[in-house]
Protein backbone atom coordinates (compact mmCIF):
# COMPACT_ATOMS: atom_id res chain seq x y z
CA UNK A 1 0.00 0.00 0.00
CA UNK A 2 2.83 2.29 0.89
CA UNK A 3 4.01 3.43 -2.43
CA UNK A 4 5.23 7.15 -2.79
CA UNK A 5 6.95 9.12 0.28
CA UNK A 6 5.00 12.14 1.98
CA UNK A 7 1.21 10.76 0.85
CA UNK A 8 -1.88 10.20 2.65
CA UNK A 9 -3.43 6.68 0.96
CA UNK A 10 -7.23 6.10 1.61
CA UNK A 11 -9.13 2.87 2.03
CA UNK A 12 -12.73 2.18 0.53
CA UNK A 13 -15.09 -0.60 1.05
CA UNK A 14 -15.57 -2.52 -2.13
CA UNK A 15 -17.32 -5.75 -3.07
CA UNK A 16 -18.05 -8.68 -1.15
CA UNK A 17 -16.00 -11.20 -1.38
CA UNK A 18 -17.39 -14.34 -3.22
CA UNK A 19 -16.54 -17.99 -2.42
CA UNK A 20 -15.25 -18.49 -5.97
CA UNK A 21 -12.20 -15.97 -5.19
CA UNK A 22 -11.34 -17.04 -1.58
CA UNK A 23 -9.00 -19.47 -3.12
CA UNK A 24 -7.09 -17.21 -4.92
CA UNK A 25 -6.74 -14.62 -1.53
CA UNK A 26 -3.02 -14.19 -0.23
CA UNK A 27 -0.98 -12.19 2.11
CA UNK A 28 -1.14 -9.46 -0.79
CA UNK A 29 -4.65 -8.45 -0.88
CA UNK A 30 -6.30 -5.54 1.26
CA UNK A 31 -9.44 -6.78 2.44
CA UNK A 32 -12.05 -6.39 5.40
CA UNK A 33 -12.91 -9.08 7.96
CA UNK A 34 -13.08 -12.99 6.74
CA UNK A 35 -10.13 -15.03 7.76
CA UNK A 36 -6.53 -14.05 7.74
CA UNK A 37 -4.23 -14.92 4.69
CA UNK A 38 -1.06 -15.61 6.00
CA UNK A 39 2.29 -15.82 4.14
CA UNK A 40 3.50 -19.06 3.48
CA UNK A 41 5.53 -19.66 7.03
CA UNK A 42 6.48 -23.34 8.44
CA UNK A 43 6.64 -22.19 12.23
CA UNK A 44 4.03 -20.17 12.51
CA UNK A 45 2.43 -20.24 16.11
CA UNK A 46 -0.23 -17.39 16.56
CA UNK A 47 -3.32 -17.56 19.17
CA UNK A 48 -6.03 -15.00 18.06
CA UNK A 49 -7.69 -15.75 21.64
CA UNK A 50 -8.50 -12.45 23.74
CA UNK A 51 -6.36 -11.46 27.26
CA UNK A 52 -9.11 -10.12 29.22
CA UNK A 53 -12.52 -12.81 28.41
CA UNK A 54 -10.62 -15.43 26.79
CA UNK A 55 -13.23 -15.29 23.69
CA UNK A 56 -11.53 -15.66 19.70
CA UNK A 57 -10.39 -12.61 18.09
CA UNK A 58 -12.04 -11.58 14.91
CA UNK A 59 -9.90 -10.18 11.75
CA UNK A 60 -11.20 -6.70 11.43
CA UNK A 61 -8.74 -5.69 8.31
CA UNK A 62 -5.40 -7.40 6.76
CA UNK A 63 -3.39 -4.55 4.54
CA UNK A 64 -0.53 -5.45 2.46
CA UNK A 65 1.91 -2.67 3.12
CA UNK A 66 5.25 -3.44 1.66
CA UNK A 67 8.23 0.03 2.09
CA UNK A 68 10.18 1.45 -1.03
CA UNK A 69 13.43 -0.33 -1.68
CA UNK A 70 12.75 -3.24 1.08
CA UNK A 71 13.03 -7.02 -0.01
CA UNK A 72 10.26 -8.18 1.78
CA UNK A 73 6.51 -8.44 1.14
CA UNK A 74 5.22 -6.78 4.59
CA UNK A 75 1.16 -7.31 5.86
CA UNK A 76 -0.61 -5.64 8.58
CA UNK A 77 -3.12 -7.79 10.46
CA UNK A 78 -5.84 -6.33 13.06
CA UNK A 79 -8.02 -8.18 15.12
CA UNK A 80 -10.24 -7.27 17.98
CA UNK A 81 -12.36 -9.00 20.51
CA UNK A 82 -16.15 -8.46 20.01
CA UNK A 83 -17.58 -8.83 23.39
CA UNK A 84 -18.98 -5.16 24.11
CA UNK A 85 -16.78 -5.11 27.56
CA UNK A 86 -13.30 -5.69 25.55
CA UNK A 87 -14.41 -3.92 22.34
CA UNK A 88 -13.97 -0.49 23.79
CA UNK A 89 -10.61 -1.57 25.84
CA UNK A 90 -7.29 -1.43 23.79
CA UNK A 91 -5.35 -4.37 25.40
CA UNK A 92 -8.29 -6.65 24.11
CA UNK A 93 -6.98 -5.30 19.86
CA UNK A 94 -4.24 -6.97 18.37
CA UNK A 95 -1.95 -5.98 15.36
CA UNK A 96 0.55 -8.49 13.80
CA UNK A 97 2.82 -7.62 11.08
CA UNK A 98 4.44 -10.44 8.90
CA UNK A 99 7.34 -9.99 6.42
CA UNK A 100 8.51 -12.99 3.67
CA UNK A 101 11.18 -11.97 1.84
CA UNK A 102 10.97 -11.47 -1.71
CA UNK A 103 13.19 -13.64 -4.27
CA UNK A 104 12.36 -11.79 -7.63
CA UNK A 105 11.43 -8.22 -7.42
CA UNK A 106 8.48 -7.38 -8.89
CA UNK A 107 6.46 -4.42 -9.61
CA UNK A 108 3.10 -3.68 -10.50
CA UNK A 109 -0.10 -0.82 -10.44
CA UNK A 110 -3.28 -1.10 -10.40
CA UNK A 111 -5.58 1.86 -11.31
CA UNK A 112 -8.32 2.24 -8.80
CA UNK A 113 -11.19 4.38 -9.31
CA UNK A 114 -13.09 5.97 -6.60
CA UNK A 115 -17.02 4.91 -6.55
CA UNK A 116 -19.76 7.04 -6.65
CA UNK A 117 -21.18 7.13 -3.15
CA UNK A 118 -25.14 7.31 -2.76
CA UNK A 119 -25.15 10.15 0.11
CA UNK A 120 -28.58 10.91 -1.05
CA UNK A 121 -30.71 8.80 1.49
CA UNK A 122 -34.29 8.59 1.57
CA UNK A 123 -35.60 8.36 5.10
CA UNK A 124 -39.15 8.72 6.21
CA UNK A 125 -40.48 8.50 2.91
CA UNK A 126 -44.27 9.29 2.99
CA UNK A 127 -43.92 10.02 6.47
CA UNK A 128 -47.37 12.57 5.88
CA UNK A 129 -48.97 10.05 4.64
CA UNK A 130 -51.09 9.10 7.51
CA UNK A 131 -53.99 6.84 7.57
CA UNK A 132 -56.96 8.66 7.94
CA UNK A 133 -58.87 7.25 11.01
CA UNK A 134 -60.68 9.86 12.67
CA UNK A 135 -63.83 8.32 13.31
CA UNK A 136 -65.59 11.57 11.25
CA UNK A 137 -63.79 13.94 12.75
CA UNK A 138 -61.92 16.36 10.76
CA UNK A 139 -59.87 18.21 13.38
CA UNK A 140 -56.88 16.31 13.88
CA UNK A 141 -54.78 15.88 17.45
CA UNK A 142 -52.81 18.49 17.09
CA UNK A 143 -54.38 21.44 15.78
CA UNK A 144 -58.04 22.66 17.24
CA UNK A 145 -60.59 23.35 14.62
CA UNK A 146 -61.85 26.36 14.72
CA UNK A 147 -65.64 25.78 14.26
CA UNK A 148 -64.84 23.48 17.41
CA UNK A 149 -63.52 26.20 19.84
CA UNK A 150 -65.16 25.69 22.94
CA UNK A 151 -67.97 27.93 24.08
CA UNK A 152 -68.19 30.90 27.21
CA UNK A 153 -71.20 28.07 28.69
CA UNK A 154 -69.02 25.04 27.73
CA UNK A 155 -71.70 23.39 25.43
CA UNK A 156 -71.25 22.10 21.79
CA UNK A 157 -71.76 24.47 19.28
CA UNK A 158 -73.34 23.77 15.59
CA UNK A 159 -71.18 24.34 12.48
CA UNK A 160 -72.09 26.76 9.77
CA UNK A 161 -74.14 25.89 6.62
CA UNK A 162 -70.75 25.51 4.94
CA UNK A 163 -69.56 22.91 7.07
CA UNK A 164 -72.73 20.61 5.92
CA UNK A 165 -70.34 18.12 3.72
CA UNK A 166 -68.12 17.46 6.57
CA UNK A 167 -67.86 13.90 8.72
CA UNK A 168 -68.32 15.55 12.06
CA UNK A 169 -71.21 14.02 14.42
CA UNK A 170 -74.86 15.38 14.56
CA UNK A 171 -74.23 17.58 17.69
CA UNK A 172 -78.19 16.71 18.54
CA UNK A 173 -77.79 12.79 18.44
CA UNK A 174 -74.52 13.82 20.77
CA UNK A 175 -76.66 15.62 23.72
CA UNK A 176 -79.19 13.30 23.58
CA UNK A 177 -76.55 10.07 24.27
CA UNK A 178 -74.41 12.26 26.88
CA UNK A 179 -77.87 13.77 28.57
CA UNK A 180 -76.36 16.61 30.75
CA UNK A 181 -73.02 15.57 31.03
CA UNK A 182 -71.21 18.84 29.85
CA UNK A 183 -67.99 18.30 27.75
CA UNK A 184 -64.96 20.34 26.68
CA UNK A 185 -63.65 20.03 23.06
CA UNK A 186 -60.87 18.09 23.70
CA UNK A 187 -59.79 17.24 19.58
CA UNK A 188 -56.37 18.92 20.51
CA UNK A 189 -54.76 17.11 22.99
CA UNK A 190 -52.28 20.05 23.51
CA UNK A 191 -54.75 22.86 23.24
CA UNK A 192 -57.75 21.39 25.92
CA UNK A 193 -59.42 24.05 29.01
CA UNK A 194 -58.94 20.54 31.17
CA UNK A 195 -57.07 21.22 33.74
CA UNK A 196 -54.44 17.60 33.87
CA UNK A 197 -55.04 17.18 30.28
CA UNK A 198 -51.71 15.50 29.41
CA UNK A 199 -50.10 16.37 25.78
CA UNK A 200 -50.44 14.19 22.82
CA UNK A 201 -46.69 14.20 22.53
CA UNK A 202 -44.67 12.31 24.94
CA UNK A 203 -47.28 10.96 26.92
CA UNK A 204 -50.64 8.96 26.34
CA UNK A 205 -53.69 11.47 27.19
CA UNK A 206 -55.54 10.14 30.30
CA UNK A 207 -58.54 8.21 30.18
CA UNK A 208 -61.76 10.08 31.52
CA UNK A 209 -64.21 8.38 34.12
CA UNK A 210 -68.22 9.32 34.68
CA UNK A 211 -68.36 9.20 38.50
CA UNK A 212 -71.28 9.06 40.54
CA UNK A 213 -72.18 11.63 43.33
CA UNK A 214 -73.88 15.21 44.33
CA UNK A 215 -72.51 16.58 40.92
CA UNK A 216 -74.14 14.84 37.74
CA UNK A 217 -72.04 14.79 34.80
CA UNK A 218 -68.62 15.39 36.57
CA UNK A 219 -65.55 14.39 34.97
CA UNK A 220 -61.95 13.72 36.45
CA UNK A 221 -59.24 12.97 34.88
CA UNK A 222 -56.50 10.45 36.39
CA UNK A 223 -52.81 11.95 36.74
CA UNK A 224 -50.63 9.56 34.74
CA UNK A 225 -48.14 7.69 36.34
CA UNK A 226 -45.09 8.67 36.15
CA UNK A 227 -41.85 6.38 35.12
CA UNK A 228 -40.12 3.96 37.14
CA UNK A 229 -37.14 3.07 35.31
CA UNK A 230 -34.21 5.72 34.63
CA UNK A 231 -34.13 5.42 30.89
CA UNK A 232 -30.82 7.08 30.92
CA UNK A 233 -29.20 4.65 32.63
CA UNK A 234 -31.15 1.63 30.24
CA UNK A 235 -29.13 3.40 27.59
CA UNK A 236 -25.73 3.59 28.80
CA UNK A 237 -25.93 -0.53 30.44
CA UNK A 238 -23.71 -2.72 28.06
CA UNK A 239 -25.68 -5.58 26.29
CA UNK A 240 -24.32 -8.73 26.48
CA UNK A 241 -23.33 -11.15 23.68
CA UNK A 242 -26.09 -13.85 22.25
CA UNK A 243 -25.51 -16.95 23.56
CA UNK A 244 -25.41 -18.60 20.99
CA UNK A 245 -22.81 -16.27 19.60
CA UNK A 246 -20.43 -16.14 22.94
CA UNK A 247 -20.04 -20.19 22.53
CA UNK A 248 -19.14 -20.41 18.64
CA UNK A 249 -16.23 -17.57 19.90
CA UNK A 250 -15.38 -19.84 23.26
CA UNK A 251 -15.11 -22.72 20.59
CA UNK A 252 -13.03 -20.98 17.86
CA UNK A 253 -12.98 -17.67 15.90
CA UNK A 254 -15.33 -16.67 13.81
CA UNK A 255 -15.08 -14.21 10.71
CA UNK A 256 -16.74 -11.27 9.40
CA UNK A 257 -17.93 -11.06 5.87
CA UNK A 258 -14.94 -10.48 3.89
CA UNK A 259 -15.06 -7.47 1.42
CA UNK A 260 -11.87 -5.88 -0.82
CA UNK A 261 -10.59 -2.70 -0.09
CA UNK A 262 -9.22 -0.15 -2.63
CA UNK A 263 -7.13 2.41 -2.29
CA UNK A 264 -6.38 5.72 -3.50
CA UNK A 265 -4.11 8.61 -3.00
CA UNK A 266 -5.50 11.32 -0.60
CA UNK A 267 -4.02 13.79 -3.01
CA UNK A 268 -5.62 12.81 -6.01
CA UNK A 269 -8.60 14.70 -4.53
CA UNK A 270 -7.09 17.65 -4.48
CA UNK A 271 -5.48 17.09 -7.82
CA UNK A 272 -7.06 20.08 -9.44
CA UNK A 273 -5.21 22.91 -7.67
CA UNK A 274 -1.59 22.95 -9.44
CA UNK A 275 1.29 24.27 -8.90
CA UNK A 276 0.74 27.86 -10.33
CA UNK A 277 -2.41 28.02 -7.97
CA UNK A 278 -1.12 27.32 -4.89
CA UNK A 279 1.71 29.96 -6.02
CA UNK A 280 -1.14 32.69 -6.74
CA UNK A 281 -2.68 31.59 -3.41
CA UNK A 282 0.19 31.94 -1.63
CA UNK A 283 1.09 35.00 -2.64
CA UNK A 284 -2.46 36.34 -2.34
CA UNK A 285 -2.48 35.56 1.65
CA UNK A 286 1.13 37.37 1.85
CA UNK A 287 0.18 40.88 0.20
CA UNK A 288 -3.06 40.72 2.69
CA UNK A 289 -1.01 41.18 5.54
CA UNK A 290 0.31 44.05 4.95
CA UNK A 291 -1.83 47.06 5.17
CA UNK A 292 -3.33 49.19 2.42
CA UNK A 293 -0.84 51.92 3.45
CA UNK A 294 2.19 50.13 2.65
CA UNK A 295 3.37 50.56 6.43
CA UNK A 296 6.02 47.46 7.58
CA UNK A 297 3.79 45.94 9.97
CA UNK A 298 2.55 42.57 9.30
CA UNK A 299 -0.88 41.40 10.16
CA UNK A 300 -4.17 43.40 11.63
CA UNK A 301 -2.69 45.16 14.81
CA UNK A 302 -5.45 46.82 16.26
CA UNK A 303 -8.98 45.08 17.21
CA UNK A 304 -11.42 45.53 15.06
CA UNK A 305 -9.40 47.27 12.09
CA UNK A 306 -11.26 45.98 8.64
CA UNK A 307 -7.70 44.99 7.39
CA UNK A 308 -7.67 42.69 10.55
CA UNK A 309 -6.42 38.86 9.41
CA UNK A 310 -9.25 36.66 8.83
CA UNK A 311 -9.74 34.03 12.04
CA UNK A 312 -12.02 31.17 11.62
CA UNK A 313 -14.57 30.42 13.29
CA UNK A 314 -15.12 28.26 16.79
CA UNK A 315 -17.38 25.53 15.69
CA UNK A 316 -20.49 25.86 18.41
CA UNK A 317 -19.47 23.01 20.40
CA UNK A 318 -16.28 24.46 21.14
CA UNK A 319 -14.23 21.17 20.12
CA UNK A 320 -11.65 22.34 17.47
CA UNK A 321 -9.93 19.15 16.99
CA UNK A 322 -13.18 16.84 16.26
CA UNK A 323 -14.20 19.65 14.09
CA UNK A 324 -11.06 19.66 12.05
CA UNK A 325 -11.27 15.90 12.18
CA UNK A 326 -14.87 15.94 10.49
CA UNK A 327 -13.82 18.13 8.12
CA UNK A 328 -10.96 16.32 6.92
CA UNK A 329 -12.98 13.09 6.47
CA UNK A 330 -16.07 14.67 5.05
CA UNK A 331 -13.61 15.86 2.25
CA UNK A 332 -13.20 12.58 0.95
CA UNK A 333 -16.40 11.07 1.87
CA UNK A 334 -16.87 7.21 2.15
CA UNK A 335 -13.39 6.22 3.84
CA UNK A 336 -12.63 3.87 5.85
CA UNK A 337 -8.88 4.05 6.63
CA UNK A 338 -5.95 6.11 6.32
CA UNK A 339 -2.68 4.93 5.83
CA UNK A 340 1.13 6.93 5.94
CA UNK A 341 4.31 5.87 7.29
CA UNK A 342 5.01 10.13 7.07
CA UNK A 343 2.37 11.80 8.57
CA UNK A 344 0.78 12.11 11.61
CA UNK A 345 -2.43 10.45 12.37
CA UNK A 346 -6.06 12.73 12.44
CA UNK A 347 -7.00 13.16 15.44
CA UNK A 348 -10.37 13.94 16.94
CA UNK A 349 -9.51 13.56 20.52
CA UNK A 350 -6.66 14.07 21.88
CA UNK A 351 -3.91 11.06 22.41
CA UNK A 352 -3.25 9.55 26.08
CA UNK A 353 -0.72 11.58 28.10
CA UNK A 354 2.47 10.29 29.27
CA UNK A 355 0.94 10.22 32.79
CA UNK A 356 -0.97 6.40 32.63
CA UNK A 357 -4.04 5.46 33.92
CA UNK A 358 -6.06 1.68 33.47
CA UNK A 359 -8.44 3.70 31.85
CA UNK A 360 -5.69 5.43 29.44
CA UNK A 361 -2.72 3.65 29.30
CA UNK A 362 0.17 6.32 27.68
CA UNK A 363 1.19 5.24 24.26
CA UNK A 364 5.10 4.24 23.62
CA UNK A 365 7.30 6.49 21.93
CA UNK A 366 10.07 3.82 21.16
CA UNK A 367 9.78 0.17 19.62
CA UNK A 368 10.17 -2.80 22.24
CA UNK A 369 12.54 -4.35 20.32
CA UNK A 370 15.21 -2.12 18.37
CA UNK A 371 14.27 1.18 20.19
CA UNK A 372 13.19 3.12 16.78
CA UNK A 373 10.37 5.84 17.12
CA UNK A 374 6.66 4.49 16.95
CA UNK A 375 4.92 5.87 13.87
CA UNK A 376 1.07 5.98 13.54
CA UNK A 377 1.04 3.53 9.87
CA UNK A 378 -2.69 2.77 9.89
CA UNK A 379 -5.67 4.21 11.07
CA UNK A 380 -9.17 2.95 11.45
CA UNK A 381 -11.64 6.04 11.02
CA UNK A 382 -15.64 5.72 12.43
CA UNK A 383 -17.02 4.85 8.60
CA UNK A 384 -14.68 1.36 8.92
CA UNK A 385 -16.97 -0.02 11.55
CA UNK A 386 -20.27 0.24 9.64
CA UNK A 387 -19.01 -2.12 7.32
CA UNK A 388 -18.03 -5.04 9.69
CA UNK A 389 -20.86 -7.63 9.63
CA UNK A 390 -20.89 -10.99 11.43
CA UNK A 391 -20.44 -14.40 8.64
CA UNK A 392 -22.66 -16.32 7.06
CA UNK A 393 -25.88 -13.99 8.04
CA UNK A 394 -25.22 -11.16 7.58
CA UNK A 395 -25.42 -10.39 11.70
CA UNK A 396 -25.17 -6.00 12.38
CA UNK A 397 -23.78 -5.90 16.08
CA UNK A 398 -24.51 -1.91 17.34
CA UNK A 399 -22.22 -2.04 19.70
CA UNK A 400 -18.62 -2.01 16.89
CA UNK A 401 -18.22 1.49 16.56
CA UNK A 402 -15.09 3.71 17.63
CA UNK A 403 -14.08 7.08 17.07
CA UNK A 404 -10.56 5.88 15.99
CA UNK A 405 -8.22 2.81 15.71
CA UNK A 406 -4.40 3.67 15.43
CA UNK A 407 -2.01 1.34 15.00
CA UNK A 408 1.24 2.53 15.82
CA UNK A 409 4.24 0.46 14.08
CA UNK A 410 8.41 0.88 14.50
CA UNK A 411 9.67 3.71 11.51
CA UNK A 412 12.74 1.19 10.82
CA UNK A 413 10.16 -1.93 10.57
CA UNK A 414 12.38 -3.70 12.10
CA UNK A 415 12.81 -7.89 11.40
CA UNK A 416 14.73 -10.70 12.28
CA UNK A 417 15.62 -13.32 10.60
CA UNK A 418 14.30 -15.40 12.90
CA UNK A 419 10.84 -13.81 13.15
CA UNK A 420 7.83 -14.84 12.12
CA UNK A 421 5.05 -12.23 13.50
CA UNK A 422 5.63 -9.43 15.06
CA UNK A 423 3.44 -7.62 17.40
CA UNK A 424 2.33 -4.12 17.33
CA UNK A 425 1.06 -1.10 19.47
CA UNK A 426 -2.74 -0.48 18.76
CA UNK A 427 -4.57 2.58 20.39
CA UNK A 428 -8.51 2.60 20.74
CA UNK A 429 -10.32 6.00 20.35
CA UNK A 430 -14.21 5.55 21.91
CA UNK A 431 -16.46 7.96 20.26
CA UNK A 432 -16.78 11.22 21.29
CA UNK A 433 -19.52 11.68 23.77
């Protein structure tokens, strides 16, 4: 994957992958989930099982990821634990890298073109289109009719002559059934003179009740009940695995449906502004700031002068960093993973501190083994997740999502001859709440 120095490369989901190709799958292909392809290694001794429940690790991507000038074909394997509890915890991830050497040098380039994303959802479709079910009346439950308004002596008024088409009841065949029970207009829930009348959004409107006593007619209306459970705290509990799914993972791992991944140069999107525009640009954003007056000081010094340099705005949240980190990904819409062995990683939260906690362990700088500097080569972005689905059925689990996966390898890459995996640093981003 790693190609040309000082470039951003992006991933893209692409088609499923069908039972007729999985024999033709190697260490060399960039795909999502199934089972991983592993180089063609005689001691090879790996255990995909998880530290903290003991439950099999699932593949979440394998990305072929050989360096400029290196003999050896080099592969990037990720897998995580899927129990909701060890999902969210970074110890519970695993990154492998392989390297085989390579006898004949080869080289090769595939074209890949970027599809056309469908952004243009239809959701609530007909939504408006409500059965009609008003039992003949024409005022609906939010809005009072007019002609219905309720009366100075509280009693059922007729319509007009113009009214004599619609489906509301004979108001005589009405006081006859009621007698001299008196009534409010109650068609809008929201809108009704009863005092305990409950809205018709939110909360079911109270039943009424005839009750017997000194007062004919009277009407009271029962207080609803309010709720026992803190809903809030339903929706932060962690669900637990299916049975049925936590004993095929005690048993062995199982695989998500495998799909290719594509790639394509981050600044290939950008491809349109050349050379001489960035050199217009640039010089543009130089002559405005200095002032009109040709004075030698640079910038807007005082507050609120109109040749004042242009700031940009706080997004309303306040959270510069996810903002820039939106932005960045919305610009190349549909990605799933960035990978550079040259720049840093985009953040939208900040990384762990040096200072280490359980809950944030701080990240290495160095490699365990040679001492190199840790780079950030690969990076799972929140769009990867939505495309993980459990194998053969299809299974959506709505707990897989993250805000980030970085996977942190050595800058030297460095490999013994003795070696057959070797393990990685992987740091897991929640999502921002």
């Amino acid at each position: 994957m790693a190609k040309r120095q000082g470039r951003v490369y992006l991933g893209y989901e692409e088609e499923v992958i069908g039972e007729k190709n999985q024999t033709i799958l190697n260490y060399t292909v960039n795909k999502i989930g199934g089972l991983p392809d592993w180089p063609p290694l005689s001691n090879l001794q790996f255990s995909s099982k998880c530290p903290l429940c003991g439950l099999h690790r699932l593949l979440i991507v394998q990305c072929y990821a050989p360096l400029e000038n290196s003999v050896y074909h080099r592969t990037i394997y990720v897998f995580a634990c899927i129990s909701p509890n060890c999902w969210i915890q970074s110890e519970s991830w695993l990154c492998v890298r392989s390297q085989i050497q390579e006898s004949l040098p080869t080289e090769s380039s595939t074209t890949v073109v970027m599809p056309i994303v469908d952004t243009n959802l239809s959701w609530c479709n007909g939504a408006d289109e409500w059965d009609e079910n008003d039992n003949g009346d024409t005022a609906n439950g939010n809005v009072m009719n007019v002609d219905n308004a309720p009366s100075p002596n509280n009693t059922l008024q007729r319509h007009s002559d113009e009214d004599e088409e619609s489906n509301s009841f004979e108001l005589e065949s009405v006081e006859q059934a009621l007698g001299n029970l008196q009534m409010f207009d109650a068609h809008n829930a929201n809108m009704s003179p009863v005092q305990g009348a409950v809205g018709a959004i939110g909360a079911p409107v109270a039943a009424a009740e005839l009750e017997g006593g000194d007062e004919p007619g009277l009407v009271t209306v029962d207080t609803p009940t309010a709720p026992t459970n803190d809903v809030e705290a339903l929706l932060h509990q962690t669900a637990e695995l299916p049975t049925d799914l936590r004993s095929k993972l005690v048993c062995g791992p199982l695989q998500f449906v495998p799909k290719y991944i594509f790639v394509e140069e981050e600044w290939n999107k950008m491809s349109s502004i050349d050379d001489k525009v960035n050199e217009l640009l640039n010089k543009y954003r130089r002559e405005n700031e200095i002032e009109p007056c040709g004075g030698d000081r640079v910038g807007g010094g005082g507050g609120g002068s109109e040749d004042e340099p242009y700031e940009e705005a706080t997004p309303l949240h306040g959270d510069k960093l996810f903002h820039s980190f939106l932005t960045r990904l919305q610009s190349n819409p549909g990605q799933i993973l960035r990978y550079t062995r040259d720049e840093p990683p985009l953040l939208g939260a900040p990384l762990p501190s040096t200072a280490s906690t359980p809950e944030s362990p701080c990240i290495p700088t160095a490699c365990l083994r040679c001492g190199s500097r840790l780079i950030c080569e690969l990076q799972l972005v929140p769009e990867f997740a939505e495309t993980l689905r459990l194998h053969p059925n299809n299974i959506y689990l709505s707990h897989l999502h993250f805000l980030s996966v970085l996977i942190f390898t050595c800058s030297q890459s460095c490999w013994h001859q003795s070696d057959t995996l070797v393990k990685e640093t992987v740091v897991f981003q929640p999502e921002v709440v």
